[in-house]
Protein backbone atom coordinates (compact mmCIF):
# COMPACT_ATOMS: atom_id res chain seq x y z
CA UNK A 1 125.67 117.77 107.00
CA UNK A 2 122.91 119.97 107.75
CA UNK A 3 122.89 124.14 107.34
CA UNK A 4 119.67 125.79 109.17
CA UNK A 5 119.00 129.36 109.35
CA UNK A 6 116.71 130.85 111.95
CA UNK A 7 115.68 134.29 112.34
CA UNK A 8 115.42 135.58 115.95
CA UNK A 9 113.57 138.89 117.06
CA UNK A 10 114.47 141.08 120.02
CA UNK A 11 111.86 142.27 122.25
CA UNK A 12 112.39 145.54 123.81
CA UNK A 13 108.82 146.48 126.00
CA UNK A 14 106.30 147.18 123.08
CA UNK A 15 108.58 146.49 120.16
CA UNK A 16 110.59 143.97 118.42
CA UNK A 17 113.83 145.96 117.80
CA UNK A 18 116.43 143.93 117.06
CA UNK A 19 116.62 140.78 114.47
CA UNK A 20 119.50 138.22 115.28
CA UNK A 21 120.48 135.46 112.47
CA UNK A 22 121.70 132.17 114.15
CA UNK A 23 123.68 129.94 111.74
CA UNK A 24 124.21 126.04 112.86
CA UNK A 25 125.17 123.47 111.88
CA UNK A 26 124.15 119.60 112.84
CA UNK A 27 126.97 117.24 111.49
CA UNK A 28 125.69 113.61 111.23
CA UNK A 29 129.13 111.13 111.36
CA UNK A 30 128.18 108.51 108.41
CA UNK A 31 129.72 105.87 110.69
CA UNK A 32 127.24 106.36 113.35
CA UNK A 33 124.70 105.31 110.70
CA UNK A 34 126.69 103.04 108.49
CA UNK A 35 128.48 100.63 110.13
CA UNK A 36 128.63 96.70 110.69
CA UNK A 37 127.52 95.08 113.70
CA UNK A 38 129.21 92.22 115.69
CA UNK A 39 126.49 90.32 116.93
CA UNK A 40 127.65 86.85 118.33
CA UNK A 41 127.44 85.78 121.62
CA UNK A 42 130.96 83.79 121.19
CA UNK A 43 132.71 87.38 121.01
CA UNK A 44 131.84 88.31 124.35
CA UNK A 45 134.30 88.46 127.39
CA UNK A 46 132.56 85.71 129.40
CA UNK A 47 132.45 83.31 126.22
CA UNK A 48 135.01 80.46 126.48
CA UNK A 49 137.07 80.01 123.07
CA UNK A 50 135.00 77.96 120.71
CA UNK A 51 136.37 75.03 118.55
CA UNK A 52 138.30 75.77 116.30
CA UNK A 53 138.96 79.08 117.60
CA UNK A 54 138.15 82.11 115.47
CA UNK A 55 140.34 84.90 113.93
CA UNK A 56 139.35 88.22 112.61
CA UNK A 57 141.94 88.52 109.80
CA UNK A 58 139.39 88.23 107.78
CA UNK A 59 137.83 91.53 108.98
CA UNK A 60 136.63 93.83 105.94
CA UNK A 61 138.05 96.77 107.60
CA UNK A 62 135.37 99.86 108.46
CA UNK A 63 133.21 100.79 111.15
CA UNK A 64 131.93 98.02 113.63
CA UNK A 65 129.40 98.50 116.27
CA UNK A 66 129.02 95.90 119.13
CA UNK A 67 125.51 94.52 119.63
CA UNK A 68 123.41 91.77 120.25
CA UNK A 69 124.81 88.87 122.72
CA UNK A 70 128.44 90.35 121.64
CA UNK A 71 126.72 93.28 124.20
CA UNK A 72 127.05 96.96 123.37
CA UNK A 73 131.19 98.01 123.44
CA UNK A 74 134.41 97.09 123.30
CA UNK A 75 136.15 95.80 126.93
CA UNK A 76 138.09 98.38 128.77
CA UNK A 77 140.14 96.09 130.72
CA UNK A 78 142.81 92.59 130.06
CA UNK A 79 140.47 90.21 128.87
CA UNK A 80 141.41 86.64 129.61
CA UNK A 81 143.14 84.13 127.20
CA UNK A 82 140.70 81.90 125.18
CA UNK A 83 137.43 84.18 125.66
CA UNK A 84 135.77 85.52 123.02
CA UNK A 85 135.71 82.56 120.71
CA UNK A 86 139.61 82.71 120.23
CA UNK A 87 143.29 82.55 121.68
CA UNK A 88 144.13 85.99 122.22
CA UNK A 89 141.14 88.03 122.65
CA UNK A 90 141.24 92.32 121.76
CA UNK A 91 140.09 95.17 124.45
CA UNK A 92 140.68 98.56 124.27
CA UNK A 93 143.48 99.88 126.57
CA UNK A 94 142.07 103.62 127.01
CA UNK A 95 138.59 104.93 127.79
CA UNK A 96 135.68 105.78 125.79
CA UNK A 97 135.53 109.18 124.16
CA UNK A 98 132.70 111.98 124.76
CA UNK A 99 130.43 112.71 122.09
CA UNK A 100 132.33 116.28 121.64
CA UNK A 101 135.63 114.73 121.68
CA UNK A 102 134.94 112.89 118.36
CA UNK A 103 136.65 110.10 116.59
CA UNK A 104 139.52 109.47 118.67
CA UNK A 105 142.52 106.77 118.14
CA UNK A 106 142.90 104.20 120.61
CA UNK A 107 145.44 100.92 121.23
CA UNK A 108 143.69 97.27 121.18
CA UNK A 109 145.51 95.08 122.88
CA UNK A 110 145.40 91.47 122.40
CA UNK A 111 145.93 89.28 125.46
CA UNK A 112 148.04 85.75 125.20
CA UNK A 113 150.60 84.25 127.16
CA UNK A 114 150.52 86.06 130.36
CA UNK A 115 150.82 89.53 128.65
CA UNK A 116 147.66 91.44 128.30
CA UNK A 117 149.19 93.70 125.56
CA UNK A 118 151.12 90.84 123.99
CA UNK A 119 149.89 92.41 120.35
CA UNK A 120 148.64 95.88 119.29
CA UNK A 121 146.65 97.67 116.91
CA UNK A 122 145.69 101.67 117.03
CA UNK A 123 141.80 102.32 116.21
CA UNK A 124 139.47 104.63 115.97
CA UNK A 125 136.49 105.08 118.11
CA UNK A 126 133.62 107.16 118.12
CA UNK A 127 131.17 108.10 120.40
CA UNK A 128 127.44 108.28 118.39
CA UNK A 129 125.38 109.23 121.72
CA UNK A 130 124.11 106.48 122.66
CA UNK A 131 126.46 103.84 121.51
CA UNK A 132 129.84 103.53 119.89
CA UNK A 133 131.40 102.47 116.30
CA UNK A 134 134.91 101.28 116.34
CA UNK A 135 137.15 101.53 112.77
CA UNK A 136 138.77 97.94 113.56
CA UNK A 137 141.38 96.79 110.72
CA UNK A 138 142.95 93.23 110.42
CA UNK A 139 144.76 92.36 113.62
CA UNK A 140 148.62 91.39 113.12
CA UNK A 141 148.64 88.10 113.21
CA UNK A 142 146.12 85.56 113.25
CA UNK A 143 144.14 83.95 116.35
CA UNK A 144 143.83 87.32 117.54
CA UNK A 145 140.00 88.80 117.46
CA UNK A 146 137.93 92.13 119.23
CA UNK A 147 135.43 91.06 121.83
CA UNK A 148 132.29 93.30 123.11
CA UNK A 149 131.34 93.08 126.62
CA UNK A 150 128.89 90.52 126.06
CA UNK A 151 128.57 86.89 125.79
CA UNK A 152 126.48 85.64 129.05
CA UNK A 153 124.83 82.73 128.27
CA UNK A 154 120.73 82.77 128.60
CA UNK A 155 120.32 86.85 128.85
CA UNK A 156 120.29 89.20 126.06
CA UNK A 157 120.08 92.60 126.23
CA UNK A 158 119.86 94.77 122.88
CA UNK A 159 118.99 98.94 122.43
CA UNK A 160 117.31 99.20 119.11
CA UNK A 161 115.26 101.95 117.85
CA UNK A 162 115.56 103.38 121.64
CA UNK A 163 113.97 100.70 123.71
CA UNK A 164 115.32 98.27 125.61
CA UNK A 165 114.74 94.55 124.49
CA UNK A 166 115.74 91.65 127.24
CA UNK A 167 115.76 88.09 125.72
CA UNK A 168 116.10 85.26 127.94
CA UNK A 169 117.17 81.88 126.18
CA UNK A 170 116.75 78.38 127.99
């Protein structure tokens, strides 16, 4: 967190009159700056499930921010069975907060067997202007796993240190 001070005069036609003290505050979230990122292009929504398939029960739970060929957030719509490098692949069943709204909780739901909300787990998400950080925790049972929005094969688009990178692979 950062306190700043600053001292503001008042001009009235020759003369500064009145002195105003403005307090603020800037609050940096540590997750927007210490998180992990999910990188792989097997996560996204377009990849087909990979052999064997994968399962994030292994997840060290904390922050997670969606980059790279995974692409840059979590899906906001049913996701369909074997994507994302597994059976029943995650998306988040809500929208995407505001920057003002905070950290706000939101359902995954993990698709499989005709039901797009066949498992659940509540999050958190934040919104860290200009990209989000998810708290994801261990899904409930196994071959379930979170997929980003990513995953076209050949094209990769990444926002690091504000500029846009485009990769394309052969």
């Amino acid at each position: 967190m950062f306190l700043g001070i600053s001292l503001i005069w008042y001009r009235e036609g020759e003369h500064y009159s009145k002195l105003y003290y403005v307090l603020y505050f800037i609050i940096l979230f540590s997750e927007c700056s210490h998180y992990m990122a999910l990188e792989g292009r097997d996560r996204g929504t377009t990849s087909n499930q990979n052999k064997p398939s994968q399962c994030d029960n292994n997840l060290t739970p904390g922050w997670y921010r969606f980059r790279g060929e995974a692409g840059n957030q979590m899906p906001t719509s049913c996701v369909n069975v074997n994507h994302c490098g597994t059976h029943a692949p995650g998306w988040m069943n809500g929208t995407h907060p505001t920057v003002t709204a905070g950290a706000t909780t939101v359902r995954v739901c993990f698709h499989w067997a005709k039901d797009c909300c066949r498992w659940s787990v509540n999050i958190r998400v934040r919104n860290c202007s200009g990209f989000y950080v998810y708290e994801l925790k261990k899904p409930p049972v196994c071959r379930l796993r979170y997929c980003g929005n990513g995953g076209k094969p050949g094209i990769a688009y990444c926002l690091f240190s504000g500029e846009l990178v485009l990769r394309i692979e052969k």
